[in-house]
Each structure stands twice: as structure tokens, then as C-alpha cells.
PDB file of N, CA and C in Angstrom:
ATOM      1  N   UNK A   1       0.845  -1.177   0.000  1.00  0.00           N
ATOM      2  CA  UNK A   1       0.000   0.000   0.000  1.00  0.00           C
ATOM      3  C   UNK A   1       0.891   1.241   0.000  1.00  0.00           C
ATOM      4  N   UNK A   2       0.825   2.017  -0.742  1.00  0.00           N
ATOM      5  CA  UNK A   2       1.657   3.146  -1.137  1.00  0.00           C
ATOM      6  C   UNK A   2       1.272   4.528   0.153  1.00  0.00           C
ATOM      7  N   UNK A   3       1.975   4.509   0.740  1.00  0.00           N
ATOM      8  CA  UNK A   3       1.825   5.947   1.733  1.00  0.00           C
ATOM      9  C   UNK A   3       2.297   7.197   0.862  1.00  0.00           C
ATOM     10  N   UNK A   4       1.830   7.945   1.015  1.00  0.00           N
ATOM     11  CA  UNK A   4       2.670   9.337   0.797  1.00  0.00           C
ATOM     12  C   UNK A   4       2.673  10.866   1.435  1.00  0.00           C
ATOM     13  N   UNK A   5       3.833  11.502   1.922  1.00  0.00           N
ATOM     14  CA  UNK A   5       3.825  12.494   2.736  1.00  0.00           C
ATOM     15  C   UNK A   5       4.358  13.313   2.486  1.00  0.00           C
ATOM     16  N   UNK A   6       3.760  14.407   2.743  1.00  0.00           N
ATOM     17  CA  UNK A   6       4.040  15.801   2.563  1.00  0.00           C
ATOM     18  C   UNK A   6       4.683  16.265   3.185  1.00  0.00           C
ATOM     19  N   UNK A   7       5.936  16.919   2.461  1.00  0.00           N
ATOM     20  CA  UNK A   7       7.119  17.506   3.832  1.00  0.00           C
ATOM     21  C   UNK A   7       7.468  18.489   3.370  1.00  0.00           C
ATOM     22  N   UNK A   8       7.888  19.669   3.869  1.00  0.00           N
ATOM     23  CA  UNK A   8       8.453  20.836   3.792  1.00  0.00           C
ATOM     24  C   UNK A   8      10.333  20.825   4.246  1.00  0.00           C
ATOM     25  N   UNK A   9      11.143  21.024   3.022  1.00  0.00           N
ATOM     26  CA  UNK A   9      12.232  20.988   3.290  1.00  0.00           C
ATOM     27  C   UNK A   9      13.237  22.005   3.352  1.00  0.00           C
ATOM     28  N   UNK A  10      14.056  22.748   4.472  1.00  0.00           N
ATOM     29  CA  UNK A  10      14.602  23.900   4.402  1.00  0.00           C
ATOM     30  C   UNK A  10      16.085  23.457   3.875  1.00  0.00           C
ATOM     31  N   UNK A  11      16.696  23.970   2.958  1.00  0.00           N
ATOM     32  CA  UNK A  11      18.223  24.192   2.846  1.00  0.00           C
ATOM     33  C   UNK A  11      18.672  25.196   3.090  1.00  0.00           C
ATOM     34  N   UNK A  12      20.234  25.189   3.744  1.00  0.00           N
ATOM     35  CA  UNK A  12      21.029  26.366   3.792  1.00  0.00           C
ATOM     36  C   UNK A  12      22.482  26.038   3.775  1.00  0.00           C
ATOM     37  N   UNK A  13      23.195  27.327   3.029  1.00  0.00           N
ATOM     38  CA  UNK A  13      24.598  27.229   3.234  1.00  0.00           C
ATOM     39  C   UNK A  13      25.677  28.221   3.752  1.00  0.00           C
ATOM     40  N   UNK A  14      26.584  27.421   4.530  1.00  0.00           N
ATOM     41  CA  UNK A  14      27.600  28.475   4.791  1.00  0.00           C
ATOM     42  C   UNK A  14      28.682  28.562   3.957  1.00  0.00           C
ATOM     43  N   UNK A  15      28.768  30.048   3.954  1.00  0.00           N
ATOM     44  CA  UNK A  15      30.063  30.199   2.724  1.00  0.00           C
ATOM     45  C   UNK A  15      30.469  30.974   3.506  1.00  0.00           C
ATOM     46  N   UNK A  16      31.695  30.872   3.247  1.00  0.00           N
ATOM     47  CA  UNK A  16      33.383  31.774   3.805  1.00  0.00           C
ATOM     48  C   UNK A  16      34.023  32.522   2.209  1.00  0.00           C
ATOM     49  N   UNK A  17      34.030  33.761   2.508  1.00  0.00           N
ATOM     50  CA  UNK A  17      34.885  34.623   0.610  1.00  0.00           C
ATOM     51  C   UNK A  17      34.196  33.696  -0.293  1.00  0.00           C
ATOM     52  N   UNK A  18      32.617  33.656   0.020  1.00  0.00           N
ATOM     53  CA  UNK A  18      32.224  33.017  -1.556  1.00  0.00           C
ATOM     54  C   UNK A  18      32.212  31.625  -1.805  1.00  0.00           C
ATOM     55  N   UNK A  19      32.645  30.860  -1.251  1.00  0.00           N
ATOM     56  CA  UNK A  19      33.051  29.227  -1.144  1.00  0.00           C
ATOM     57  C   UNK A  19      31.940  28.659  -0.330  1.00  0.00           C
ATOM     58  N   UNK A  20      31.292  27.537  -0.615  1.00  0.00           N
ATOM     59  CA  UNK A  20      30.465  26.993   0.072  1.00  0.00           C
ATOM     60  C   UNK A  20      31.478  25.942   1.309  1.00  0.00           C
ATOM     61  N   UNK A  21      31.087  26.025   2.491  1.00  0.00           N
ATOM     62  CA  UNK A  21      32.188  25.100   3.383  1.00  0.00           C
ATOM     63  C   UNK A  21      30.986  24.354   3.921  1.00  0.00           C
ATOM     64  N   UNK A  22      29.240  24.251   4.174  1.00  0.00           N
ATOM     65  CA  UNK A  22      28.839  23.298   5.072  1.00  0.00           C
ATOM     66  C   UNK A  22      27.542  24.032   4.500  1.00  0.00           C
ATOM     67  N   UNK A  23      27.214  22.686   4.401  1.00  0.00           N
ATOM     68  CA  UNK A  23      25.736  22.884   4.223  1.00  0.00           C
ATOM     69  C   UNK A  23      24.629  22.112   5.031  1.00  0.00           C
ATOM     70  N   UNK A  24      23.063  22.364   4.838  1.00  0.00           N
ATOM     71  CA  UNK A  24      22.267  22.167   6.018  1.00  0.00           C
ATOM     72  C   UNK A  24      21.209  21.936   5.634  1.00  0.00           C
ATOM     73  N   UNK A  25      20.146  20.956   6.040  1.00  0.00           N
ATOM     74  CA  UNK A  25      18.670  20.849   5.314  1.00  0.00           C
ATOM     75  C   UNK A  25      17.886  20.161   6.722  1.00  0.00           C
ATOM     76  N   UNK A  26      16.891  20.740   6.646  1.00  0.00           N
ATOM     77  CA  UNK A  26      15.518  20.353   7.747  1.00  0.00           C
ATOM     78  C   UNK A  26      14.506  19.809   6.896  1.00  0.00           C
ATOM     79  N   UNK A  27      14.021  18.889   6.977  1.00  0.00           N
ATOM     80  CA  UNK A  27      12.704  18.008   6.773  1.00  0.00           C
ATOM     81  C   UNK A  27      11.698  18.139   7.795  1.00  0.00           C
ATOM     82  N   UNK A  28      10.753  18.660   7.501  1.00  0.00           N
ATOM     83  CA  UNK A  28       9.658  18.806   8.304  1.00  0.00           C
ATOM     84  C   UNK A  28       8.286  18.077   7.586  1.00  0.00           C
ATOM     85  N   UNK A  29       7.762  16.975   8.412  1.00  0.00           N
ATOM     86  CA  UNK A  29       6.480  16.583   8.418  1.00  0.00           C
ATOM     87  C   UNK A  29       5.873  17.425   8.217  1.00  0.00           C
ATOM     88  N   UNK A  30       4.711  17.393   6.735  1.00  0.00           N
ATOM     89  CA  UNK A  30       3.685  18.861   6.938  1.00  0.00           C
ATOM     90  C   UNK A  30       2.356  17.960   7.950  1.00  0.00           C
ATOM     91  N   UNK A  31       2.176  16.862   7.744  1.00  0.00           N
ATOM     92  CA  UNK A  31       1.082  16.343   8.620  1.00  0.00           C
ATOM     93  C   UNK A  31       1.300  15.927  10.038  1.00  0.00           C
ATOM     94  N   UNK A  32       2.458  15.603  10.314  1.00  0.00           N
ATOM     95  CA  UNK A  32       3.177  15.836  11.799  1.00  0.00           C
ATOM     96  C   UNK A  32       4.469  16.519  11.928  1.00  0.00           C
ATOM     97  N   UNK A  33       4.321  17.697  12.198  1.00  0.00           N
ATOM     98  CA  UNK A  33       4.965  18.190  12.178  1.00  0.00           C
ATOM     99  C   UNK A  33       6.240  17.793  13.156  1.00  0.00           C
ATOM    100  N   UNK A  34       5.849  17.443  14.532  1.00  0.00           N
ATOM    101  CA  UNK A  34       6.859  16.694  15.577  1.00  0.00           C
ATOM    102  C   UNK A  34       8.263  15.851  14.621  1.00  0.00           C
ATOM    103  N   UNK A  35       7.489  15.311  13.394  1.00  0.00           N
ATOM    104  CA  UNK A  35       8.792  14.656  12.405  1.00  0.00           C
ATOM    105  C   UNK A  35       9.492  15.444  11.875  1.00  0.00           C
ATOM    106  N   UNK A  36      10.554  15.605  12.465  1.00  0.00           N
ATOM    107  CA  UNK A  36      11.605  16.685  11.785  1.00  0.00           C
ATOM    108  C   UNK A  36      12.792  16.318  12.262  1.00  0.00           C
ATOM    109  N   UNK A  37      13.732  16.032  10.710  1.00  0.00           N
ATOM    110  CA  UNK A  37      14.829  15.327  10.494  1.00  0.00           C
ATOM    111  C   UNK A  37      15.924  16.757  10.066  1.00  0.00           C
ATOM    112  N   UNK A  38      16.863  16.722  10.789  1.00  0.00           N
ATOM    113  CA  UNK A  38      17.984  18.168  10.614  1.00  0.00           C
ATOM    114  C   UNK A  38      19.391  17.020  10.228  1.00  0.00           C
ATOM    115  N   UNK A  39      20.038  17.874   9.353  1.00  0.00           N
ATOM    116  CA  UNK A  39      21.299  17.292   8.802  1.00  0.00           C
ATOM    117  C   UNK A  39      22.370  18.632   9.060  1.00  0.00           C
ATOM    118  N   UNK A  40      23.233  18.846   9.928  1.00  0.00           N
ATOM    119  CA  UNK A  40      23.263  20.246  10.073  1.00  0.00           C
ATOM    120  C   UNK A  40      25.257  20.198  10.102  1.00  0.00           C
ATOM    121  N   UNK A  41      25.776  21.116   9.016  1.00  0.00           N
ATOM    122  CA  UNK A  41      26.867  21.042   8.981  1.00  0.00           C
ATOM    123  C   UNK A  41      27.501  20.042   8.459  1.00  0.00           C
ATOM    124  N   UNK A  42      27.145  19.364   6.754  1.00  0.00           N
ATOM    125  CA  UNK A  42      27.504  18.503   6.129  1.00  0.00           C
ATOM    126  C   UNK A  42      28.857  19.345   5.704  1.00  0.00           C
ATOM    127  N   UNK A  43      30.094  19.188   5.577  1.00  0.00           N
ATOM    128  CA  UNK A  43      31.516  19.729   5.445  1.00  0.00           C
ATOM    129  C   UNK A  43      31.381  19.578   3.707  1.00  0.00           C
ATOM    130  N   UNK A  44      31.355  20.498   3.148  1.00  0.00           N
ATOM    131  CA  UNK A  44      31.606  20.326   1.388  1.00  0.00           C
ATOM    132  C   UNK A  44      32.932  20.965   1.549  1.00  0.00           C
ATOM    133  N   UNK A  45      33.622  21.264   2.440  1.00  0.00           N
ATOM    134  CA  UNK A  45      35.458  22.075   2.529  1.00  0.00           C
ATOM    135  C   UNK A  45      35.771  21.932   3.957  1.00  0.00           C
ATOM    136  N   UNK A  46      36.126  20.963   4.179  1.00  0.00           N
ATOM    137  CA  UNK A  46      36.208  20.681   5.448  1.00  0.00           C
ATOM    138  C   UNK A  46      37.645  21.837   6.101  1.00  0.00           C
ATOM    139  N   UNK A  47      38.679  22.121   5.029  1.00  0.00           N
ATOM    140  CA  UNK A  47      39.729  22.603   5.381  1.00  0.00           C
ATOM    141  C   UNK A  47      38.875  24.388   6.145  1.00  0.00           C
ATOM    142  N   UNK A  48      38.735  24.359   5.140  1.00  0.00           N
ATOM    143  CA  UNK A  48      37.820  26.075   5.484  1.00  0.00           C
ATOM    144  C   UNK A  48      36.676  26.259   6.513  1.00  0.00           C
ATOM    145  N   UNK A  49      36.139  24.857   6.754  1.00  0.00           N
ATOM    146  CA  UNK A  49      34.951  24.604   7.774  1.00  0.00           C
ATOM    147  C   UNK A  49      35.666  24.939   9.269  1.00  0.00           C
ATOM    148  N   UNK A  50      37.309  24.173   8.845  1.00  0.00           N
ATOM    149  CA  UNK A  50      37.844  24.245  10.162  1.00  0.00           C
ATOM    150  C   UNK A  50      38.677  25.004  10.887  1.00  0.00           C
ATOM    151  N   UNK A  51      39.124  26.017   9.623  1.00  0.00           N
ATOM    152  CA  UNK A  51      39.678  27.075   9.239  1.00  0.00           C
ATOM    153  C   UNK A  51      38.484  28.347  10.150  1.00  0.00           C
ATOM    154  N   UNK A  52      37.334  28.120   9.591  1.00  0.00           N
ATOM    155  CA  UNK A  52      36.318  29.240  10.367  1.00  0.00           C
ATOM    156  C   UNK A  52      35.190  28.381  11.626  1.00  0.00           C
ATOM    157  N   UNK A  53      35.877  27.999  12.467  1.00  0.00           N
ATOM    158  CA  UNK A  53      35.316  26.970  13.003  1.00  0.00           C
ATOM    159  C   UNK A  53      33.863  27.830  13.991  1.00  0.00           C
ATOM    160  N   UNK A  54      34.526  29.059  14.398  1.00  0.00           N
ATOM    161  CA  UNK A  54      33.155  29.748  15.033  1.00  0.00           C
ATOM    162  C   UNK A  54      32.190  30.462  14.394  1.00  0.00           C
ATOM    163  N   UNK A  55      32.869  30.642  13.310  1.00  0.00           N
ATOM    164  CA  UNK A  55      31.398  31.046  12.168  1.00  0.00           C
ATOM    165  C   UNK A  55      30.600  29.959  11.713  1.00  0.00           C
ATOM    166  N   UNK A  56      31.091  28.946  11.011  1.00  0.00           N
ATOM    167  CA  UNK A  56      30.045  27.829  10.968  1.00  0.00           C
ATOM    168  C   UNK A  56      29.335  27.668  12.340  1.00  0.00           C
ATOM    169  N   UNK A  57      30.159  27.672  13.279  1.00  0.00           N
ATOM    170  CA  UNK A  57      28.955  27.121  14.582  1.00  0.00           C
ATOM    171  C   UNK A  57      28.331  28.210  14.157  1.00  0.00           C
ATOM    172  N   UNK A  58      28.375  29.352  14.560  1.00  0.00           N
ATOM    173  CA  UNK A  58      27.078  30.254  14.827  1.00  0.00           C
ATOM    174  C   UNK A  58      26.277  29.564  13.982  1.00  0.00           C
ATOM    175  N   UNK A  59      26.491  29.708  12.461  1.00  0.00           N
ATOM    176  CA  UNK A  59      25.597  29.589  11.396  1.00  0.00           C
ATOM    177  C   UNK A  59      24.517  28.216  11.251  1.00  0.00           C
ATOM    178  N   UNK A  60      25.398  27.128  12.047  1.00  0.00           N
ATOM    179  CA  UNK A  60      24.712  26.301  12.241  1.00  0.00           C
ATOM    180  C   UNK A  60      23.659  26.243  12.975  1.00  0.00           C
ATOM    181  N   UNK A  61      24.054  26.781  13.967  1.00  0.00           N
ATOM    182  CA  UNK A  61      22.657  27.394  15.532  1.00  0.00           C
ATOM    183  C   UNK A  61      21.681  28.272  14.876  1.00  0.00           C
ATOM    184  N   UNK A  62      22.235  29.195  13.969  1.00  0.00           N
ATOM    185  CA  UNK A  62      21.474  29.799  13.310  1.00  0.00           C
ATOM    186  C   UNK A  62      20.013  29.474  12.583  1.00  0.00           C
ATOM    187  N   UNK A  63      20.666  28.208  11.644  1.00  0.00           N
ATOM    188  CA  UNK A  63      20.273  27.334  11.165  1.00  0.00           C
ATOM    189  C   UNK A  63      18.996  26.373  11.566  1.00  0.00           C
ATOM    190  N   UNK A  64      19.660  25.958  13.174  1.00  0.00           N
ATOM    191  CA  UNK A  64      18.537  24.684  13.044  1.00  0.00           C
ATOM    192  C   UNK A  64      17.715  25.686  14.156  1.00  0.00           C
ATOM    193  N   UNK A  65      17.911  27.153  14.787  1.00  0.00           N
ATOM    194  CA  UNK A  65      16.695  27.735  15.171  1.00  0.00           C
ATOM    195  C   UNK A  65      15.598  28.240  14.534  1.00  0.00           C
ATOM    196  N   UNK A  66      16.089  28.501  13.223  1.00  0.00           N
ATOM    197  CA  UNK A  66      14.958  28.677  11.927  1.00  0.00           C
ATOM    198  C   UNK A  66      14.113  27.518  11.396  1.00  0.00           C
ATOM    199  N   UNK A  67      14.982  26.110  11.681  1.00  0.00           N
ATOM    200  CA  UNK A  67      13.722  24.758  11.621  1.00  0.00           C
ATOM    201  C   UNK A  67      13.147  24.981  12.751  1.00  0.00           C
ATOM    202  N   UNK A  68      13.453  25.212  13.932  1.00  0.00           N
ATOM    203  CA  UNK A  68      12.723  24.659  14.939  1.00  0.00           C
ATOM    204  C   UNK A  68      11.609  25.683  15.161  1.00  0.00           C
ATOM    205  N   UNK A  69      12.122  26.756  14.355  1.00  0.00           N
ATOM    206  CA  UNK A  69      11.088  28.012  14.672  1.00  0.00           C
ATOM    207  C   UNK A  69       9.883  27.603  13.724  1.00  0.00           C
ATOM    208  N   UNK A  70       9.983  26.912  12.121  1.00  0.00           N
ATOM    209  CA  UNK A  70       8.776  26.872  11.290  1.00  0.00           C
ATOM    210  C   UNK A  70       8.299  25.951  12.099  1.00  0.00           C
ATOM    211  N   UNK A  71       9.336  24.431  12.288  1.00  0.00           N
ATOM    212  CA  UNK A  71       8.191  22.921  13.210  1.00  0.00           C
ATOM    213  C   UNK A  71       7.136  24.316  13.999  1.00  0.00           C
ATOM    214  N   UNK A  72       7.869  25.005  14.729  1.00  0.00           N
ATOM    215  CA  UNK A  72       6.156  25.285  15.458  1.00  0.00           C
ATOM    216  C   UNK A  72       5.530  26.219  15.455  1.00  0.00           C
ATOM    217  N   UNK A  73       5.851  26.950  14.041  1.00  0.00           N
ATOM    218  CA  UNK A  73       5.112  27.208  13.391  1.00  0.00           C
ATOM    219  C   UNK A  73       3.566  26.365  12.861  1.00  0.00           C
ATOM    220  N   UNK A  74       4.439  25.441  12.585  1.00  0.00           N
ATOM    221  CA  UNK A  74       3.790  24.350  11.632  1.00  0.00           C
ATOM    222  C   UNK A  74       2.817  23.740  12.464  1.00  0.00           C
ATOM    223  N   UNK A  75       3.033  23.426  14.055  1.00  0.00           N
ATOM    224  CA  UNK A  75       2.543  22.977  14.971  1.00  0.00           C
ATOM    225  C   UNK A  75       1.308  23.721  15.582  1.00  0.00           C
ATOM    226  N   UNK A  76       1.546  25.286  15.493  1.00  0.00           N
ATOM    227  CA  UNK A  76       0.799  26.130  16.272  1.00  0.00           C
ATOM    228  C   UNK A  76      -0.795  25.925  15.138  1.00  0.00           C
ATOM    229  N   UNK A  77      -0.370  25.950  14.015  1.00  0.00           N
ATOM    230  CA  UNK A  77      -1.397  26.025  12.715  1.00  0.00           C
ATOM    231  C   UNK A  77      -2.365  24.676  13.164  1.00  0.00           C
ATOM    232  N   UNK A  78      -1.506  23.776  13.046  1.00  0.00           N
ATOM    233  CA  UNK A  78      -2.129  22.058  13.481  1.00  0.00           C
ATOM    234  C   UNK A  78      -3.185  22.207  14.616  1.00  0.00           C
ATOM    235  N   UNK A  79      -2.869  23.410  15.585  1.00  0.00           N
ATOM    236  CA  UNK A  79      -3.457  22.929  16.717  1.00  0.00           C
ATOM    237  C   UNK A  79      -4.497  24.515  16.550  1.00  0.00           C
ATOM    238  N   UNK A  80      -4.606  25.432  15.481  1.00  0.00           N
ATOM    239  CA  UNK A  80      -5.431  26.245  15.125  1.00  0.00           C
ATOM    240  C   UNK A  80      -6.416  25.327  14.328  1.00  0.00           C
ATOM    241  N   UNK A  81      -5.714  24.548  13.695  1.00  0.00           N
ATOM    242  CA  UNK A  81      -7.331  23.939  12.661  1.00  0.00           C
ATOM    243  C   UNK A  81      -8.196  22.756  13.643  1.00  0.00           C
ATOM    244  N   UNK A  82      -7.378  22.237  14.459  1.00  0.00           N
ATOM    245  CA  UNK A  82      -7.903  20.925  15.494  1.00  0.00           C
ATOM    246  C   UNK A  82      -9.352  21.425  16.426  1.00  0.00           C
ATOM    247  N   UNK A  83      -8.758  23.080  16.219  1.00  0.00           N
ATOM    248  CA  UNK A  83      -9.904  23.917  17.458  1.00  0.00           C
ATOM    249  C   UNK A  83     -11.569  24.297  16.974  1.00  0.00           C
TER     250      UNK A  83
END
């Protein structure tokens, strides 16, 4: 039996002078939203990732507070239509 689900997916990247060094994607359940899969700080330049090691962090925090901010987003809506 074939399931199928609707998900909302965020990408982002950090670049250093133009260069992509780490990139980032959130999967969000649109029908449960609670399902949300973060991949955060995949190294595409690991030399430069490690080279700017406190800018990627920020960017990463950055990052997965903007998923966690739509999930409840996404959540607050769920529990507007339930009412």
C-alpha cells in the first residue's frame, strides 16, 4: 500500500569569501509536524569549515533555530485547525 507524505524541506549554506564550506537541510512533516529530520553542517570544505570553526557554529545554531522556529510554526497552525 503506497503511503505518501508531505514535507516541507529547508536548505542552507555556509560560505566563507564566496566558497560553500557546510551545508544544512531540515525536513519537516507537513502532517506531523513533531517529524523533523535536521542534517546540520555537512563539510563540502572541510579545510575552510575548520579554518572558520566559530562562524560555521554560529551559522549552524542559526540554522537549526529557523527549523525549529517553522516545526512550530507548523505545529501552532495544526493545533489552530484541530480547534
Amino acid at each position: 500500500m503506497l503511503t505518501v507524505t508531505k514535507s516541507i524541506t529547508l536548505t542552507g549554506t555556509t560560505k566563507i569569501d564566496g566558497t560553500v564550506v557546510e551545508r544544512h537541510t531540515a525536513t519537516i512533516n507537513s502532517d506531523n509536524p513533531e517529524q523533523m529530520n535536521l542534517n546540520i553542517g555537512i563539510k563540502v570544505n572541510k579545510t575552510l569549515s575548520e579554518a572558520n570553526l566559530e562562524t560555521c557554529r554560529a551559522e549552524r545554531n542559526e540554522f537549526e533555530d529557523a527549523a525549529i522556529a517553522l516545526k512550530n510554526e507548523l505545529l501552532a497552525a495544526k493545533e489552530d485547525e484541530a480547534e
